[in-house]
Protein backbone atom coordinates (compact mmCIF):
# COMPACT_ATOMS: atom_id res chain seq x y z
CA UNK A 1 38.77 -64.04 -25.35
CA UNK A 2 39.06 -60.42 -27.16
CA UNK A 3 37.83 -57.60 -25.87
CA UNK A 4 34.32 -57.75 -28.25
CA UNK A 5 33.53 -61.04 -27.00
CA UNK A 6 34.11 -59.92 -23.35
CA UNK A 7 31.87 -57.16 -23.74
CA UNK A 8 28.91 -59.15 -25.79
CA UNK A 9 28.76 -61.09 -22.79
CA UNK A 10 28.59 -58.62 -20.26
CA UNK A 11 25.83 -57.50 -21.68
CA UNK A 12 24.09 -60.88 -22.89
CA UNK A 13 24.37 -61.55 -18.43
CA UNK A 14 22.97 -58.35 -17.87
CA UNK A 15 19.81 -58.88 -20.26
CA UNK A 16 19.15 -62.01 -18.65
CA UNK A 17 19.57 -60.77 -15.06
CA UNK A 18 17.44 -58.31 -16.45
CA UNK A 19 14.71 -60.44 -17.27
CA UNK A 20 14.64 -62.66 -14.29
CA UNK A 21 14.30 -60.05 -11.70
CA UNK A 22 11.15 -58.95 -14.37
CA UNK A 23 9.58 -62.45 -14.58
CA UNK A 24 10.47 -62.66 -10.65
CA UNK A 25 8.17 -59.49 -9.67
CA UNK A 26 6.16 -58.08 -12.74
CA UNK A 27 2.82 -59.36 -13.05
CA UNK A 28 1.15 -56.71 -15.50
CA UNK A 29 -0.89 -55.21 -12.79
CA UNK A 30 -0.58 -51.70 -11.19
CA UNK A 31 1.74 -50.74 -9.33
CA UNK A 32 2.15 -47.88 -6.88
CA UNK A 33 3.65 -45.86 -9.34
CA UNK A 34 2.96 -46.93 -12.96
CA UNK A 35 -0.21 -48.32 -14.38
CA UNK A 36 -1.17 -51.52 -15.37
CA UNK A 37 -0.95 -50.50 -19.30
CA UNK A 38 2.68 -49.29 -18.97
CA UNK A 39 3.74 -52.69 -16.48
CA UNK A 40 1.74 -54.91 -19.54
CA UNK A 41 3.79 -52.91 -22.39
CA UNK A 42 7.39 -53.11 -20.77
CA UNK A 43 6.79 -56.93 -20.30
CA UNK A 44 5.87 -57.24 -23.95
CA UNK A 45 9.16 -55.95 -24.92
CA UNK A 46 10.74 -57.75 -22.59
CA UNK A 47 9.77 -61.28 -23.43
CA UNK A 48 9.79 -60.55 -27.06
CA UNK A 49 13.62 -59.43 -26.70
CA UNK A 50 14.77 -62.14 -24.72
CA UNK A 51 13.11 -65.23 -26.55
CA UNK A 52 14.05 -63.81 -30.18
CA UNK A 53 17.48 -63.00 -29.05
CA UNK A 54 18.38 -65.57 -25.85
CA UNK A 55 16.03 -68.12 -26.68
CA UNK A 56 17.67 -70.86 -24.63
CA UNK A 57 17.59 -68.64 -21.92
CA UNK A 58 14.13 -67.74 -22.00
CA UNK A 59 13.05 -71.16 -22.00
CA UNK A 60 15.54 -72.36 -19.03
CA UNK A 61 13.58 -69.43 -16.96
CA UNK A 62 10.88 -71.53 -16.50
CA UNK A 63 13.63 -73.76 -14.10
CA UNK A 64 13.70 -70.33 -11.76
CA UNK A 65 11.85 -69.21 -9.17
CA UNK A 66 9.80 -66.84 -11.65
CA UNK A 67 6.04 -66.08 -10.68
CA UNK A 68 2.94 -67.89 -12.39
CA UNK A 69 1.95 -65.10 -14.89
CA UNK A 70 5.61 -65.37 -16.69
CA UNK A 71 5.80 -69.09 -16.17
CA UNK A 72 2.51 -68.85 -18.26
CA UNK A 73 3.98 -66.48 -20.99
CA UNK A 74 6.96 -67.52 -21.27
CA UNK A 75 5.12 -71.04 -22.47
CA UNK A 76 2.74 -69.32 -24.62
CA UNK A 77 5.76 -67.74 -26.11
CA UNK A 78 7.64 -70.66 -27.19
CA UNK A 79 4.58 -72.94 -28.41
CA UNK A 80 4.03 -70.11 -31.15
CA UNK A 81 7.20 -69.97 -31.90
CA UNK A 82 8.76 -73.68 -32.54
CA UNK A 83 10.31 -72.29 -35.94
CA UNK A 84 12.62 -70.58 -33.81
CA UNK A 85 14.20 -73.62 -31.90
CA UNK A 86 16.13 -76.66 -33.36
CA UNK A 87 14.77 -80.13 -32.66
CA UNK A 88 17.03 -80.77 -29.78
CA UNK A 89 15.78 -77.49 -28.62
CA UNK A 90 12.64 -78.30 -28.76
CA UNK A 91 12.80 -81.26 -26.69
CA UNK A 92 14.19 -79.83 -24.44
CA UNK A 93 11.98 -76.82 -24.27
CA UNK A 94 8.58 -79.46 -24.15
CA UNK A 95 10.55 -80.95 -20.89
CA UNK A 96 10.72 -77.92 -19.11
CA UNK A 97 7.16 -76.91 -20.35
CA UNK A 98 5.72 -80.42 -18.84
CA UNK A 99 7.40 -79.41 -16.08
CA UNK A 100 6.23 -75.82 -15.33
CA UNK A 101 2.56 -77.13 -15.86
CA UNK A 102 2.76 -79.36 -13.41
CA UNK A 103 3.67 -77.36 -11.01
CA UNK A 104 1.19 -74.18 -11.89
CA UNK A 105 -2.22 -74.11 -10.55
CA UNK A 106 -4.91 -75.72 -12.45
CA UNK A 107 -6.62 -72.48 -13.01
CA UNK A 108 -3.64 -70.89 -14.48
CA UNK A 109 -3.16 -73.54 -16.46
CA UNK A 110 -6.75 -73.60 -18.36
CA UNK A 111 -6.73 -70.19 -18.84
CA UNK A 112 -3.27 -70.44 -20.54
CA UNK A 113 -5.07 -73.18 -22.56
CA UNK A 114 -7.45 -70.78 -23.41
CA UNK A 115 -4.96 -68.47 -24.91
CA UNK A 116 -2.87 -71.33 -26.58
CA UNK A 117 -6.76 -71.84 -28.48
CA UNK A 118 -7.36 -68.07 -29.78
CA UNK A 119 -4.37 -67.69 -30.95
CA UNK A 120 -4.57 -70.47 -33.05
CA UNK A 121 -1.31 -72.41 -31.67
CA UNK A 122 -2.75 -76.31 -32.82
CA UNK A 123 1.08 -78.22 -33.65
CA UNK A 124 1.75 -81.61 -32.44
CA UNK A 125 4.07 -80.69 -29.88
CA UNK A 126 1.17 -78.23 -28.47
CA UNK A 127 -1.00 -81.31 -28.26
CA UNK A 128 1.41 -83.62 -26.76
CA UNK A 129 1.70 -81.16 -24.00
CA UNK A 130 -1.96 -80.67 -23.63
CA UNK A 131 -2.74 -84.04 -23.75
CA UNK A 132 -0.51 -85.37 -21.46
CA UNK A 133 -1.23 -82.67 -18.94
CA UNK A 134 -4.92 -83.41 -19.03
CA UNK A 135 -3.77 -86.97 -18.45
CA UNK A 136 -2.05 -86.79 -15.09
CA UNK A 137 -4.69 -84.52 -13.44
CA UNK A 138 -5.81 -86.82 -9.81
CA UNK A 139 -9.49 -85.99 -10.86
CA UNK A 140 -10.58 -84.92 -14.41
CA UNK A 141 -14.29 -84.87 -13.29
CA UNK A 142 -13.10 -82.87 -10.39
CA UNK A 143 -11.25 -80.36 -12.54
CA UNK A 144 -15.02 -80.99 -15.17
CA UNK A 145 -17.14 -79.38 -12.18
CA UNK A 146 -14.60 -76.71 -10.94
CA UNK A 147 -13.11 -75.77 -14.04
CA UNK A 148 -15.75 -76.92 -16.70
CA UNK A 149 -15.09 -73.84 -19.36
CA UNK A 150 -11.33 -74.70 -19.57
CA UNK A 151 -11.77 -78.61 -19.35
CA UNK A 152 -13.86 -78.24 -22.33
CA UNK A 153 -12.09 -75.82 -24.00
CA UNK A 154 -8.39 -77.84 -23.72
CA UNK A 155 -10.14 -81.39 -25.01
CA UNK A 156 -11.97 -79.34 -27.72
CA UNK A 157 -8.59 -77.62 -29.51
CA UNK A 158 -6.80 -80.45 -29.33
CA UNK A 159 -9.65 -82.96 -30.54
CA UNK A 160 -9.68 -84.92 -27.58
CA UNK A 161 -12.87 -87.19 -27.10
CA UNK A 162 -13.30 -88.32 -24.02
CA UNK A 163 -17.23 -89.40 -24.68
CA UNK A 164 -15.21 -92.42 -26.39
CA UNK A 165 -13.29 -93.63 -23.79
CA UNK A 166 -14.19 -96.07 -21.07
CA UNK A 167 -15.95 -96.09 -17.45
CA UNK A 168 -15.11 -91.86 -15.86
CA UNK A 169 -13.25 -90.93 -18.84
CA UNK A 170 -16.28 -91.20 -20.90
CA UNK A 171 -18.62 -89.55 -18.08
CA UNK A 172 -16.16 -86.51 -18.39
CA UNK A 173 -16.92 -85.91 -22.14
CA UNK A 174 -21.07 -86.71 -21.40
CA UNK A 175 -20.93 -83.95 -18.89
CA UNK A 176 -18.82 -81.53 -20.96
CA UNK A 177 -20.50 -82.28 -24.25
CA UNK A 178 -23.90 -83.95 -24.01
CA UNK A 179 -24.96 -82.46 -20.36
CA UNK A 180 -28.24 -83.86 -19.05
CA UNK A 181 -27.98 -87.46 -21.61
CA UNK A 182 -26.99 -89.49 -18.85
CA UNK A 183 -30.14 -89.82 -16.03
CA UNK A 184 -26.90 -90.31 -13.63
CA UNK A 185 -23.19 -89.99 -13.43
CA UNK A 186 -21.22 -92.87 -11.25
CA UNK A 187 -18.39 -89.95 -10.03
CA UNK A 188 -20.35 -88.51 -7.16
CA UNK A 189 -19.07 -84.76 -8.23
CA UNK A 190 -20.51 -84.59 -11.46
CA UNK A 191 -23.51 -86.24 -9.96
CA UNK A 192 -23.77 -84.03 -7.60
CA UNK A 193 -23.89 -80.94 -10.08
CA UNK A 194 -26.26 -82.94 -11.72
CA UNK A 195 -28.46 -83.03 -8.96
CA UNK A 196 -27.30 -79.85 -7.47
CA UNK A 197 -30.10 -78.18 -9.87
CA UNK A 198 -33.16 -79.43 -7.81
CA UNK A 199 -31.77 -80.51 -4.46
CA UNK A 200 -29.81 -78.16 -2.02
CA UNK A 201 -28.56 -81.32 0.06
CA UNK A 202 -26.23 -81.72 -2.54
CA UNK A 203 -25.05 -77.83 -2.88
CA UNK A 204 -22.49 -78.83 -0.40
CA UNK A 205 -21.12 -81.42 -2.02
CA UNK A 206 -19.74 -79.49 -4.52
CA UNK A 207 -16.34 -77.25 -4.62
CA UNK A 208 -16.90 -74.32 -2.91
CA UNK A 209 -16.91 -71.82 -5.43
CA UNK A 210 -19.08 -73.35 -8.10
CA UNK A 211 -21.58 -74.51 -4.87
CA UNK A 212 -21.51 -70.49 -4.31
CA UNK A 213 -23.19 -70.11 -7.20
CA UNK A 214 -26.19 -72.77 -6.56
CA UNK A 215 -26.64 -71.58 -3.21
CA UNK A 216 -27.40 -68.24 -4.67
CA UNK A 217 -29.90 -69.92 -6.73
CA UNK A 218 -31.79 -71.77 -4.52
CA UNK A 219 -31.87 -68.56 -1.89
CA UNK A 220 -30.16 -70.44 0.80
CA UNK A 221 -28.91 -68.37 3.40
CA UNK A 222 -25.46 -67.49 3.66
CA UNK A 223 -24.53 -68.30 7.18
CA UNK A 224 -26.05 -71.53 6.88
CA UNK A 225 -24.46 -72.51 3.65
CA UNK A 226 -21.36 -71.47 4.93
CA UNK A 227 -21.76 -73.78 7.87
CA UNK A 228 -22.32 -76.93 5.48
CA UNK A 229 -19.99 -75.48 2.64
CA UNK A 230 -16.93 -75.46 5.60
CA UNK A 231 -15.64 -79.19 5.35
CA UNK A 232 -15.00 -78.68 1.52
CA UNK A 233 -13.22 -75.44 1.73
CA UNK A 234 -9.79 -75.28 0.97
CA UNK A 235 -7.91 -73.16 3.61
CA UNK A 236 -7.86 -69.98 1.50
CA UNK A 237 -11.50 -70.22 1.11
CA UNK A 238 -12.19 -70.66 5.10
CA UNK A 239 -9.61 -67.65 5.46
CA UNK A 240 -12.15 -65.17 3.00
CA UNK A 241 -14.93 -66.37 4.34
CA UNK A 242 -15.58 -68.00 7.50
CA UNK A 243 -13.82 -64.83 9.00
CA UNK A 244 -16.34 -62.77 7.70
CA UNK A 245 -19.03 -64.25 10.31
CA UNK A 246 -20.20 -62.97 12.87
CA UNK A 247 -18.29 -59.31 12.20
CA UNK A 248 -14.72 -61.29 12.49
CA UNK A 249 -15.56 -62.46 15.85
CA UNK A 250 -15.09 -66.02 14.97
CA UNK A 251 -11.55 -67.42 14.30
CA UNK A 252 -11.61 -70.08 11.55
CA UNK A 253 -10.65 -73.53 11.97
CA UNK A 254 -7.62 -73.10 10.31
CA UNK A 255 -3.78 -74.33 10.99
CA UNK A 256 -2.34 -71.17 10.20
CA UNK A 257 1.53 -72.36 10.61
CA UNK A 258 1.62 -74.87 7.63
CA UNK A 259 0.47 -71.63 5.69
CA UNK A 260 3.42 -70.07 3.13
CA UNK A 261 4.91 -67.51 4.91
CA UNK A 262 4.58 -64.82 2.53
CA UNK A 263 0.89 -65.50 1.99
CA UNK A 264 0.70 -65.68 6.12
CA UNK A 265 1.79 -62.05 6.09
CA UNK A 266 -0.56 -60.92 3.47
CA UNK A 267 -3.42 -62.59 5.61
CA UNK A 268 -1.75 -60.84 8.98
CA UNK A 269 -1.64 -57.27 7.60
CA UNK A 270 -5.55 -57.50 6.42
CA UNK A 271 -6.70 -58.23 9.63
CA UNK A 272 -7.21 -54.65 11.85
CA UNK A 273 -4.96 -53.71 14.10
CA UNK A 274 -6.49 -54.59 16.98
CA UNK A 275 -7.28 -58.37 16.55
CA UNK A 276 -3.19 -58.40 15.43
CA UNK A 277 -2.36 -57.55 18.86
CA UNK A 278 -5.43 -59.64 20.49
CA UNK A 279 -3.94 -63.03 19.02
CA UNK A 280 0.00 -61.47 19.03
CA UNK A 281 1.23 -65.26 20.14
CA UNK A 282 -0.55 -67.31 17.88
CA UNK A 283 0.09 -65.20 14.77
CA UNK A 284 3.84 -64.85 15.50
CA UNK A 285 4.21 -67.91 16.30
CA UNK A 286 2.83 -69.00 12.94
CA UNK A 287 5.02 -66.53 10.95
CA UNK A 288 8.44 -68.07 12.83
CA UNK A 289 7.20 -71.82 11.89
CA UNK A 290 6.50 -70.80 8.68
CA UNK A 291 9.79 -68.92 7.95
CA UNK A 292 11.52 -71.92 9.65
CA UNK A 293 10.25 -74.00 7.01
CA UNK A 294 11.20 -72.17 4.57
CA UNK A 295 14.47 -71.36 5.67
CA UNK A 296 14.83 -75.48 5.56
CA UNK A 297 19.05 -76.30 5.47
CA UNK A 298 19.62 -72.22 5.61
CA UNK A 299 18.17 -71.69 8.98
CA UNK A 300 21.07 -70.24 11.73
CA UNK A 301 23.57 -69.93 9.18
CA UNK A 302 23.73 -66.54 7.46
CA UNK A 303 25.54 -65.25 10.85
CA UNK A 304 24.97 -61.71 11.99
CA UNK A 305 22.08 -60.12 9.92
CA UNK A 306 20.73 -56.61 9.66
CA UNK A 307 18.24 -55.81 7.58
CA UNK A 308 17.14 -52.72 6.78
CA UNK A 309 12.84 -53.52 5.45
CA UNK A 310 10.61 -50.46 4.07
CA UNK A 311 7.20 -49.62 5.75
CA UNK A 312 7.01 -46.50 3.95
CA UNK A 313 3.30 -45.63 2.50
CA UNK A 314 4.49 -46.72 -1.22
CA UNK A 315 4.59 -50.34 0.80
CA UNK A 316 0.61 -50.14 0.42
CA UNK A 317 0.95 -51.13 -2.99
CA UNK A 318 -2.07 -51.15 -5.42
CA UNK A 319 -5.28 -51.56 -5.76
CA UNK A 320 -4.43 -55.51 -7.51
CA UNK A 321 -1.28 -55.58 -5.29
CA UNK A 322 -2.94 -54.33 -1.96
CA UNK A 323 -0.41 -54.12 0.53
CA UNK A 324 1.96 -57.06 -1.22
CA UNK A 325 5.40 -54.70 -0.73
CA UNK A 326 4.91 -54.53 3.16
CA UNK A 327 3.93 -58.42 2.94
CA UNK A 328 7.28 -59.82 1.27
CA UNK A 329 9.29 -56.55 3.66
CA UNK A 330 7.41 -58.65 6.84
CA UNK A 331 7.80 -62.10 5.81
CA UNK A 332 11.36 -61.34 5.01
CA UNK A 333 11.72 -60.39 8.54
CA UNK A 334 10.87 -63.33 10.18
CA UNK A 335 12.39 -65.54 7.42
CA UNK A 336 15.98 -63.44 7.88
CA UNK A 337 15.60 -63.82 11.82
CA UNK A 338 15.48 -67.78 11.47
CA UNK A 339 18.65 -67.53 8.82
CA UNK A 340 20.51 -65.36 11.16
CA UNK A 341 22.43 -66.83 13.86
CA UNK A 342 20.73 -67.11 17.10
CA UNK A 343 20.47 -63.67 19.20
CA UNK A 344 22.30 -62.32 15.91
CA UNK A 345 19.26 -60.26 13.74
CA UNK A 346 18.44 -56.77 13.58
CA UNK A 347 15.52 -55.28 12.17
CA UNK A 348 15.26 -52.07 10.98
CA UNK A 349 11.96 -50.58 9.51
CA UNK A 350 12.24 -47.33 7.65
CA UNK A 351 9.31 -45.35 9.97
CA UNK A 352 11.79 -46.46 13.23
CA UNK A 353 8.76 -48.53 14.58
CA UNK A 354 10.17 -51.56 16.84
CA UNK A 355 7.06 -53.78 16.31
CA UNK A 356 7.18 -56.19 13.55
CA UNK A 357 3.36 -57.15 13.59
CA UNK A 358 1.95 -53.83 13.87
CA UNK A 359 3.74 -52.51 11.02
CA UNK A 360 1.89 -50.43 8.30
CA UNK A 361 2.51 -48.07 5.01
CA UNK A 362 3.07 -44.73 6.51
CA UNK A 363 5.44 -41.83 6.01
CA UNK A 364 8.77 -41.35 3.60
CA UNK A 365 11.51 -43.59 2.49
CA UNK A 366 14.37 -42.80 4.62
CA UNK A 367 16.70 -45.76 3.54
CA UNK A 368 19.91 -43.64 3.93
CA UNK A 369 19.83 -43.59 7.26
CA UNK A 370 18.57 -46.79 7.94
CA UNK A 371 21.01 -47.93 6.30
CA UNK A 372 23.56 -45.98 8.11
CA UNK A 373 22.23 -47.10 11.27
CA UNK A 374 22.89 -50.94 10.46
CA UNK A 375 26.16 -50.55 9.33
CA UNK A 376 27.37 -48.88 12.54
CA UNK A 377 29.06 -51.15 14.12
CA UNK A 378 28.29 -52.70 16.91
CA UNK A 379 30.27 -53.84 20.38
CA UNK A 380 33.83 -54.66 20.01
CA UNK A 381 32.99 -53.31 16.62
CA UNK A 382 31.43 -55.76 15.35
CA UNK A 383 29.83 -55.71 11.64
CA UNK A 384 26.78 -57.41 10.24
CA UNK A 385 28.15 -60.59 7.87
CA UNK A 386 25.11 -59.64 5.81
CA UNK A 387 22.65 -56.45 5.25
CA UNK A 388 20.01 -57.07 3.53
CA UNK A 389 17.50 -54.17 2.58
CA UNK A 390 14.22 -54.91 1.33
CA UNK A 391 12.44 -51.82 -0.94
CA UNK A 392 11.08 -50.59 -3.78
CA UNK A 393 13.91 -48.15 -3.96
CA UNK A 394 12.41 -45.12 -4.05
CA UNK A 395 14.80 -43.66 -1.50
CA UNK A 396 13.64 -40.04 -0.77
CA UNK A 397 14.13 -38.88 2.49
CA UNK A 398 16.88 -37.31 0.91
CA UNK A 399 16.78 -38.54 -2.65
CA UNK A 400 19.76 -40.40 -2.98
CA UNK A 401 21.43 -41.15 0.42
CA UNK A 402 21.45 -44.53 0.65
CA UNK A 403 23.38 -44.79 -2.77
CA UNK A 404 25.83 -42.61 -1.85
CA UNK A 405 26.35 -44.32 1.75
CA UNK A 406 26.60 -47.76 0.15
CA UNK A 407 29.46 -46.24 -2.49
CA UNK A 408 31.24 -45.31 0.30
CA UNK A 409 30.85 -48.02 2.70
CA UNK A 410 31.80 -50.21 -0.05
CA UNK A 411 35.08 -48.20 -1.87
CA UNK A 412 36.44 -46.70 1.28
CA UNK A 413 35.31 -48.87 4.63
CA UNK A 414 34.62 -51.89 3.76
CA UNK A 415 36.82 -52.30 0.18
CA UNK A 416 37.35 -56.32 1.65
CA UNK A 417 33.82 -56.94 1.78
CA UNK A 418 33.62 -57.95 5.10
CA UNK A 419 29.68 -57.07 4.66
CA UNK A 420 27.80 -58.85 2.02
CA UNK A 421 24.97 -56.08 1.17
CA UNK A 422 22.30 -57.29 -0.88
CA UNK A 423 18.53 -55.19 -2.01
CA UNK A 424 15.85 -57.43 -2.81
CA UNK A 425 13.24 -55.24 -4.50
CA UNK A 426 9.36 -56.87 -4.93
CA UNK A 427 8.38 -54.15 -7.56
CA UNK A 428 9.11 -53.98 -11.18
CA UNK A 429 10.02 -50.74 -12.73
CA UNK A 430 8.24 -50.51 -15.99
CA UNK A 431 9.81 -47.45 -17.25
CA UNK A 432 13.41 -48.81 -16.66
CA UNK A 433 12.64 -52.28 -17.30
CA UNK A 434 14.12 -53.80 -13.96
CA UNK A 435 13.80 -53.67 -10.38
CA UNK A 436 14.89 -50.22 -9.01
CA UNK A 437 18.58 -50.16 -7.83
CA UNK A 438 20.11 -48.20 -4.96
CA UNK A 439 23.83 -48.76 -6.25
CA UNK A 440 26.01 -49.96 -9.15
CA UNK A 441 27.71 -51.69 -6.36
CA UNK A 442 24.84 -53.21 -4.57
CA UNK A 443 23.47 -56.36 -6.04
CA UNK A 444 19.96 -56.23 -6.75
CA UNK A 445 17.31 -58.93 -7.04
CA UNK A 446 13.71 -58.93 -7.57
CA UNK A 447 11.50 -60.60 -5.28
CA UNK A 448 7.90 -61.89 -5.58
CA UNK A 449 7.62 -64.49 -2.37
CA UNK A 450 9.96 -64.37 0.84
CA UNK A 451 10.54 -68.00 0.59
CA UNK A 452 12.69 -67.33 -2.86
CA UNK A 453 15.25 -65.34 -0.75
CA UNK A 454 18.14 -67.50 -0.23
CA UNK A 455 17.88 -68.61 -3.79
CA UNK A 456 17.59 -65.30 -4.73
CA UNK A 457 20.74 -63.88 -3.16
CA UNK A 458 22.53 -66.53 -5.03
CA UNK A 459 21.13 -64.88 -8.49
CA UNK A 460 22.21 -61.72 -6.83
CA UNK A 461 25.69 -62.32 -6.70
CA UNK A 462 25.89 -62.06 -10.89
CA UNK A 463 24.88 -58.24 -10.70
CA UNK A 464 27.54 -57.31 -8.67
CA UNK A 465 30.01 -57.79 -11.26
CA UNK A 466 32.42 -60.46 -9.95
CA UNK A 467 31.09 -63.24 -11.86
CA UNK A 468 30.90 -63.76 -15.57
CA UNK A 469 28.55 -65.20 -18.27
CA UNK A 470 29.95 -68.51 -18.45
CA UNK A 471 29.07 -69.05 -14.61
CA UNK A 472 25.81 -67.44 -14.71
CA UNK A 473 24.94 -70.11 -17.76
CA UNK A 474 26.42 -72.87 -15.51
CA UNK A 475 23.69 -71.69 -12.48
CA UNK A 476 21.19 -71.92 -15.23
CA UNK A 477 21.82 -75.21 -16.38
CA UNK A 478 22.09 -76.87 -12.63
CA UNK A 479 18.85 -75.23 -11.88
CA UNK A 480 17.44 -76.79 -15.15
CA UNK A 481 19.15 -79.89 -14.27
CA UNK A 482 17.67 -80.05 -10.45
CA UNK A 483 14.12 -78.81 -11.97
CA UNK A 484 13.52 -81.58 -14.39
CA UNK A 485 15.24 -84.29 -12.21
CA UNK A 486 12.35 -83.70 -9.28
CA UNK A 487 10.38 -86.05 -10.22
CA UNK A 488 7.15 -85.87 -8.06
CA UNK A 489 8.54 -83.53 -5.93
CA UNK A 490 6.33 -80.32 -7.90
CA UNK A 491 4.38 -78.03 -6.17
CA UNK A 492 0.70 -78.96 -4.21
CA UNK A 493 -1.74 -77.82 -6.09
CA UNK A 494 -3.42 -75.95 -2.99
CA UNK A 495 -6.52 -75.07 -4.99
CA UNK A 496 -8.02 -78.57 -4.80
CA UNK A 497 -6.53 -79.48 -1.13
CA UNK A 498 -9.05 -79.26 1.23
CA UNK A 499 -7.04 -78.17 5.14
């Protein structure tokens, strides 16, 4: 290979490690430091560079642990562009969309329909899609009373007419298009919206959060909807709102360990700092279950660990993204202690507090000497197999030292890479168009969910330098491979479950 074709795909493997650590943590919402305008605009250019110019690439991102507002673009993307793609392509593309839908949450879904409809996106392929995603839902006529705009919306742009079909198929298109024809409907939700109108008995029979709305109508008061509402929540639902009683008094009824960890932490680090250290055992002990199951085949064998996690007052977030840096830096905690070997983790959090589950956003970024403290070695002089550092990387307190100590650690100490470092970053730079980096020798990754670490440090390794194109196109085709071979192994849709 000449020189040219070396260098075209150096860079081709940096645009697309580019773009996944974007689709991993961008989400078009404010950040700390940029606004939601300038996040929206960088991702624009972003997905229009990669699809026009690595289209089988942008399309096999959809096999990768990317977050639901990508997943969703990235699909809208390629349905309005099918002149792009060969046939083979194409097929290939549809299987990977089938399978990304599947796994997405209803909502998301809907409202992606929505956009497919506006902007006019009607081809056969689009319809397929549609059609046979609408056909594997467990409950259309739940999905008619929960979701009824976006039902009605999907089986209306792609001419679907369910009011000719047989037994709840056709009950579906009554109650979507002819609502109040039928006296009664035999699927007891969309007969219970039906009678939901006149009788509060049956307010409670319905999904929470269309019920909300009838209760609200009828005048029913809210402590005593609540109570009959409860069975039917799902456990994000009891979580916002049965908490709320009583001033927060009340626990809910909730199994809090079967929760995903990194949505455990968010739900930790809302509650005040008092009733944290009040139920100390039962919401640590919830975090370690939940990071053991996540660290699945992983668990006790990353060796010794340090980690070096920010707490810093830019960990607050934003207003849309309250507090969602210090969540993944906390999760990643406990998820690192179960993948260290036992008695082998150290934690380090920037503000030198000790106490995982009292941890807020406060004070500076002092990753420098963090990070200098968890490279020190230890007794017998002993070094960490791994360091992991988890921040925005806005170092600051000063500007610049981590860097610098990782370019030495790296070219004079530790040239044999005894230490595998690794920065795992949850927020996307808009202005640069990445995650922010602390070294050209650290490999960076961008993180939206704790759970995605392991997988993420294997992405990570590609940054570093060591690796070239044609084995970061061989990871993307086994994780393509492995997505479409699951089978019926996709994602819960938690929305609909009911803890």
């Amino acid at each position: 290979m000449n020189t040219s074709e070396s260098l075209a795909d150096l860079v081709a493997a940096e645009d697309v490690l580019l773009f996944a650590n974007a689709a991993i943590t961008a989400t078009g919402q404010r950040e700390f430091r940029s606004g939601a305008a300038s996040q929206q605009l960088s991702l624009d250019f972003l997905h229009t560079y990669v699809r026009v110019n690595y289209r089988r690439v942008y399309a096999a991102s959809l096999a990768l642990d990317i977050n639901d507002h990508n997943a969703a673009r990235i699909v809208l993307g390629l349905l309005e562009t099918p002149g792009e793609a060969d046939a083979e392509e194409r097929r290939t593309e549809g299987r990977l969309i089938a399978a990304r839908l599947a796994r997405l949450p209803p909502q998301r879904v809907y409202r992606l329909f929505g956009e497919v409809r506006r902007a006019g996106i009607n081809n056969r392929r689009t319809r397929a899609i549609v059609r046979d995603w609408l056909a594997a839902r467990p409950d259309l006529g739940h999905d008619a009373v929960k979701y009824r705009s976006g039902v009605r919306t999907a089986a209306r742009h792609i001419h679907l007419r369910p009011a000719e079909g047989a037994g709840a198929v056709a009950e579906v298109g009554a109650f979507l298009f002819r609502p109040g024809k039928l006296p009664r409907y035999e699927h007891p939700l969309l007969d219970a919206w039906r009678r939901a109108h006149y009788e509060q008995g049956a307010v409670a029979e319905l999904p929470f959060s269309v019920a909300e709305g009838f209760a609200a109508r009828h005048g029913m008061r809210r402590e005593a909807f609540l109570k009959r509402a409860a069975p039917r929540m799902t456990r994000l639902e009891r979580l916002r709102t049965l908490e709320q009683r009583a001033g927060g008094a009340q626990r809910p009824d909730v199994d809090l360990t079967v929760m995903p960890l990194t949505r455990l932490a968010l739900y930790v680090l809302a509650l005040p700092f008092e009733r944290r250290a009040a139920r100390r055992a039962e919401l640590t002990g919830a975090l370690r279950t939940a990071a053991r199951r996540a660290a699945g085949g992983h668990a006790a064998s990353w060796g010794r660990v340090h980690a070096v996690l920010d707490d810093s007052f830019s960990s607050s977030g934003s207003g849309q993204k309250r507090r969602r840096p210090l969540a993944v830096a906390l999760a990643c905690h406990f998820l690192l202690e179960a993948l260290a070997a036992p008695g082998a983790y150290r934690a380090l959090w920037t503000s030198g507090r000790n106490d995982a589950l009292l941890v807020r956003p406060w004070g500076p970024t002092p990753l420098g000497t963090r990070v200098l403290d968890a490279l020190e070695p230890g007794p017998g002089g002993a070094v960490p197999d791994r360091l992991v550092i988890v921040s925005d990387g806005w170092d600051n307190a000063p500007a610049g030292l981590a860097g610098e100590v990782l370019r030495v650690w790296r070219a004079r100490l530790d040239p044999g890479r005894r230490t595998a470092v690794v920065h795992v970053n949850p927020v996307y730079d808009a202005d640069g168009f990445d995650v922010r980096r602390l070294a050209a020798a650290v490999p960076t990754a961008g993180i939206r969910d704790a759970e995605d670490l392991p997988a993420l440090v294997e992405i990570a390794r590609f940054a570093e330098g060591r690796t070239g194109a044609a084995e970061l196109y061989a990871y993307l085709d086994r994780r393509v491979a492995v997505f479409l071979g699951e089978g019926e192994g996709h994602r819960q849709d938690e929305e609909a479950e009911v803890a």
